[in-house]
Protein backbone atom coordinates (compact mmCIF):
# COMPACT_ATOMS: atom_id res chain seq x y z
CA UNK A 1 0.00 0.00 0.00
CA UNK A 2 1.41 3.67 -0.76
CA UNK A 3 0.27 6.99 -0.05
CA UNK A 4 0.33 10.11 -1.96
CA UNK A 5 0.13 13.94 -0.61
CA UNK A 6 -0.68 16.71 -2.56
CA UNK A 7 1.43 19.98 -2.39
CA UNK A 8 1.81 20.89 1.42
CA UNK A 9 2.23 24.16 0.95
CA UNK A 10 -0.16 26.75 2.54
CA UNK A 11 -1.70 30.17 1.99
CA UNK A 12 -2.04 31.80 5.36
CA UNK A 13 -3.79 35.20 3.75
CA UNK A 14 -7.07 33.22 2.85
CA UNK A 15 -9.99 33.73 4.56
CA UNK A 16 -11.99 30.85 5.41
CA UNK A 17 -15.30 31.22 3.90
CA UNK A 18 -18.63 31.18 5.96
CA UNK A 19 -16.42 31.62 9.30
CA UNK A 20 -17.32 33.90 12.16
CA UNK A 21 -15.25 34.64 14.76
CA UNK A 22 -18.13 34.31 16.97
CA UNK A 23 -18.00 30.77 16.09
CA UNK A 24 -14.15 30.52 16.58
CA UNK A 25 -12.22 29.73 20.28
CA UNK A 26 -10.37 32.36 18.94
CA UNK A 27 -9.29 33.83 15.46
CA UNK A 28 -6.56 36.54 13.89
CA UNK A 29 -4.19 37.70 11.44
CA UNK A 30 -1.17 35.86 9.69
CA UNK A 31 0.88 37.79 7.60
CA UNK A 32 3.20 36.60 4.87
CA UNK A 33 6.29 38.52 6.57
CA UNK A 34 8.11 38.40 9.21
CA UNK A 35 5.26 40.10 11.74
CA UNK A 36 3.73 37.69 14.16
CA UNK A 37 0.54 36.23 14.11
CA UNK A 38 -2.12 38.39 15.98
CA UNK A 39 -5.09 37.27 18.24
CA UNK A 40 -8.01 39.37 17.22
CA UNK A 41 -10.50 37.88 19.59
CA UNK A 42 -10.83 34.68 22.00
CA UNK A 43 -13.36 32.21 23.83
CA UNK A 44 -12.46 31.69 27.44
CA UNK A 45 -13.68 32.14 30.64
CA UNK A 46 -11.95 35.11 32.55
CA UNK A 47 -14.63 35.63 35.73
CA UNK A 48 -14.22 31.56 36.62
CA UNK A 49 -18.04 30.78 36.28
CA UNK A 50 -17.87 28.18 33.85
CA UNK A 51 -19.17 30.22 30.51
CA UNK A 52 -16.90 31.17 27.83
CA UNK A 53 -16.70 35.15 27.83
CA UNK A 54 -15.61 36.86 24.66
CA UNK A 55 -11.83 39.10 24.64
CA UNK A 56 -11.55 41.33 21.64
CA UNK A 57 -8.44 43.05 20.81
CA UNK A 58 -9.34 46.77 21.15
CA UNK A 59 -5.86 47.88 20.17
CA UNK A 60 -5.37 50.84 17.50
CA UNK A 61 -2.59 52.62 16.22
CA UNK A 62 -2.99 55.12 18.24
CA UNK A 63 -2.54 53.52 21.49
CA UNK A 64 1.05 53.15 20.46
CA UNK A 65 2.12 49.93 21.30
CA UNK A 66 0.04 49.18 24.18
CA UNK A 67 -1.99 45.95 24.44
CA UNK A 68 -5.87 46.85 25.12
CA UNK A 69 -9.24 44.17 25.54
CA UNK A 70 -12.86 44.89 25.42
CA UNK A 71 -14.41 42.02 27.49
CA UNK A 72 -18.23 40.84 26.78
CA UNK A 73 -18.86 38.85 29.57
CA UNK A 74 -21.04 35.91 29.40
CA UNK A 75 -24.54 36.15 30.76
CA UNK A 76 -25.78 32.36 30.62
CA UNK A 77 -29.01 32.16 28.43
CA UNK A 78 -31.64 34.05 28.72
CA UNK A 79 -34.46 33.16 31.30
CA UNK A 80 -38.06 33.16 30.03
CA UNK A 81 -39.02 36.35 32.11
CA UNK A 82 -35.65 38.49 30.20
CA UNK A 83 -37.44 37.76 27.12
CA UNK A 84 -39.52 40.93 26.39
């Protein structure tokens, strides 16, 4: 029995198609120099109550180098009495 692979080479600037990040652990940017990857926005659960909260990069230009988060914190599912 033998095996055959196709070309293993891979284009890191394509976007996968019908992806969200809101349906991602966590997605970003690879670039085809010699930058680093970047982490745009992540699942995980910061407070420690067991639901995944969401951590965007809020970064810009202008905040020169720092590294800044907005943080949407997981409510759990809405109850039937939230539901207008």
């Amino acid at each position: 029995m033998t095996f055959e692979y196709g070309d293993p080479a891979v284009d890191l600037n394509t976007l996968a198609t019908g992806s969200s990040p809101w349906f991602n652990l966590a997605s970003g940017k690879r670039f085809n120099d010699d930058r680093s990857p970047t982490i745009e926005s992540m699942m995980l659960d910061l407070d420690g109550d067991g639901l995944l909260d969401r951590l965007d990069n809020a970064s810009t230009p202008a905040t020169t180098g720092d590294c800044r988060a907005t943080w949407m914190r997981n409510q759990g599912p809405a109850t039937a009495s939230a539901i207008p």
